[in-house]
Structures are given as structure tokens and as C-alpha cells.
C-alpha atoms as a PDB file:
ATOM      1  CA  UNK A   1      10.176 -13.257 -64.272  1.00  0.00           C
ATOM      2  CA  UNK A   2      10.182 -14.428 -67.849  1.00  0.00           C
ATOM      3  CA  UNK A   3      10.537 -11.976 -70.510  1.00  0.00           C
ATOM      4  CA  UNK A   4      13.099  -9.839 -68.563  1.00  0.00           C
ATOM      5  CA  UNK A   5      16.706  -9.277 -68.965  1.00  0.00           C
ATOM      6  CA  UNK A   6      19.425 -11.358 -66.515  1.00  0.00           C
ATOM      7  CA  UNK A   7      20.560  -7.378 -65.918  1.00  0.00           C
ATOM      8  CA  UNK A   8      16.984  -6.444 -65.057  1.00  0.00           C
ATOM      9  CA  UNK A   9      16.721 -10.354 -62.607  1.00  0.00           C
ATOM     10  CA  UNK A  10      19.882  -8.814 -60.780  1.00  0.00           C
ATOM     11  CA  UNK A  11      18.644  -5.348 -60.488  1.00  0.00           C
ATOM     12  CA  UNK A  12      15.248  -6.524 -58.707  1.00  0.00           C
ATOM     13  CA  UNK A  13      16.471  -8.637 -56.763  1.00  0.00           C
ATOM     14  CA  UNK A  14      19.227  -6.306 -55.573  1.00  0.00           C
ATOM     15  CA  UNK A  15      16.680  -4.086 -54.836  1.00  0.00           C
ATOM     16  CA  UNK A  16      14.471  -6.489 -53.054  1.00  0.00           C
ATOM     17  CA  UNK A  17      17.012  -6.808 -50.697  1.00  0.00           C
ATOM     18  CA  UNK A  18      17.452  -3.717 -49.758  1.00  0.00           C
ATOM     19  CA  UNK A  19      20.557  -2.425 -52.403  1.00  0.00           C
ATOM     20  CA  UNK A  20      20.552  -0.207 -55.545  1.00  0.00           C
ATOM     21  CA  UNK A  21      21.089  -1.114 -59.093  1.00  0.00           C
ATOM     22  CA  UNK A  22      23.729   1.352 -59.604  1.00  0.00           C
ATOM     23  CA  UNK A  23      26.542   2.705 -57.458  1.00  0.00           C
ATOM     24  CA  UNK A  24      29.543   4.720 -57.928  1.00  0.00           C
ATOM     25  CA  UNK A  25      29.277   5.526 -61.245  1.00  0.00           C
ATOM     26  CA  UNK A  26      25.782   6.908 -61.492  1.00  0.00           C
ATOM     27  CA  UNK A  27      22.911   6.261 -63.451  1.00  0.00           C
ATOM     28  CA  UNK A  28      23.556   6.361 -66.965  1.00  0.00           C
ATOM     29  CA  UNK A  29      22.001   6.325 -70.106  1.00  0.00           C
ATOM     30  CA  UNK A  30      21.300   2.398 -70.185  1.00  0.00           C
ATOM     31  CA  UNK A  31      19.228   2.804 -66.206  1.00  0.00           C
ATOM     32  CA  UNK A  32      17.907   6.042 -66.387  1.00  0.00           C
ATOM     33  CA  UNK A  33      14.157   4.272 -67.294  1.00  0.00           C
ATOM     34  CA  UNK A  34      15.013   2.601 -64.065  1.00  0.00           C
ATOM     35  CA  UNK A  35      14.584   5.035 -61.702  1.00  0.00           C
ATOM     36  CA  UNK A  36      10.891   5.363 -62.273  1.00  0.00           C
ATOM     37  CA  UNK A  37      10.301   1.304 -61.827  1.00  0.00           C
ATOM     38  CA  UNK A  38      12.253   1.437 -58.662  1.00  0.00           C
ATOM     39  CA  UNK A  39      10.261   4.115 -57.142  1.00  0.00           C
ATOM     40  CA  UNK A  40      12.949   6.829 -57.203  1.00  0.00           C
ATOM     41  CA  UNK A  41      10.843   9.822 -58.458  1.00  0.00           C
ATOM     42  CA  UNK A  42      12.187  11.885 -54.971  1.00  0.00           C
ATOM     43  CA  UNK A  43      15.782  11.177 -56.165  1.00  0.00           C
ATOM     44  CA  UNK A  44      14.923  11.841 -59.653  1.00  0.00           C
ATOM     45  CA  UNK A  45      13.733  15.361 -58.849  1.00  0.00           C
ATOM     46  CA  UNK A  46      15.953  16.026 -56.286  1.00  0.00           C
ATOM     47  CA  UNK A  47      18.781  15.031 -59.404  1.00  0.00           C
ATOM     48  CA  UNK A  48      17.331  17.663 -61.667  1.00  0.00           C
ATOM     49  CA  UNK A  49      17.204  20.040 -59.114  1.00  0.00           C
ATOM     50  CA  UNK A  50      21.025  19.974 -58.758  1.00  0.00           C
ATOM     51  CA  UNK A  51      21.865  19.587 -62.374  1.00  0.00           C
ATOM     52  CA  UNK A  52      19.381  22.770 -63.218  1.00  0.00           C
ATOM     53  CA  UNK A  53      21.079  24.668 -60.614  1.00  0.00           C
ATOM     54  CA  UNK A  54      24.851  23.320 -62.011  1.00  0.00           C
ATOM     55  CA  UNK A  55      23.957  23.326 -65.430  1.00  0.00           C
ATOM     56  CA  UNK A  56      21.337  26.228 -66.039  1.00  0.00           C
ATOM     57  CA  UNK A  57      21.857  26.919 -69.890  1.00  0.00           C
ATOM     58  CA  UNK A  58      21.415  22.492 -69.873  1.00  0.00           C
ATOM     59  CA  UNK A  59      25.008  22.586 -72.055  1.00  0.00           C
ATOM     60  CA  UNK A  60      26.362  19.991 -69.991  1.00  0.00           C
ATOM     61  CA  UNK A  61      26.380  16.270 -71.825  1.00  0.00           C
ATOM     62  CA  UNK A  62      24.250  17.783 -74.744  1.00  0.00           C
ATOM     63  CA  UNK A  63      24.801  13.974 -76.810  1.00  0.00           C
ATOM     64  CA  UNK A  64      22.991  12.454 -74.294  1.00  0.00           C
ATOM     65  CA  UNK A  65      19.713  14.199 -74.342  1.00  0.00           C
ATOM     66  CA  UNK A  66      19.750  15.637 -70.986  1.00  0.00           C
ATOM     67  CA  UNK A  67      19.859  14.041 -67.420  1.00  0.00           C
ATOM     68  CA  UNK A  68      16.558  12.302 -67.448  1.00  0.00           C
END
């Protein structure tokens, strides 16, 4: 455990327990990296699938670099 954030002690051990790091307000910029470690690569495509298909010309949030 040493070396890692108190965020990143709460995250794991939310998920350990059966909970995700992030609710309501989505992912953001700060977790996005986080959905890899956690094992979310079928919610991560599944996320770009409905943002390509909302957002086809990728205009939408255009400061952030993109959804993932």
C-alpha cells in the first residue's frame, strides 16, 4: 500500500468490496487512468461506443482531449 494516494487507498478498497470509485458524476479527467486498473476495459469500450455514436465529428468537450 505505500507509495499510493489516500484517494487511490479508498478507491481499492471500495472496489474490493464490491463498489465503484466513481458514481453519479462520471468518470472524469482525474479517474479516467482508472478504469484500466479496475478492470473496466468492457465499460470503457462500451463508453466510446456511445460517445462515437453521440458525438461523431468528436466536437464534444474538445479541452479535455477526448473521452478516454
Amino acid at each position: 500500500m505505500r507509495g499510493r494516494t489516500g484517494a487511490a487507498r479508498i478507491y481499492d478498497l471500495a472496489v474490493e468490496m464490491g463498489e465503484s470509485y466513481s458514481a453519479a458524476c462520471g468518470i472524469g479527467l482525474m479517474k479516467k487512468g482508472l478504469m484500466a486498473r479496475y478492470g473496466w476495459v468492457e465499460k470503457t469500450a462500451l463508453m466510446r461506443a456511445v460517445k462515437a455514436a453521440v458525438d461523431p465529428k468528436g466536437i464534444m468537450n474538445l479541452g479535455e482531449g477526448g473521452m478516454m
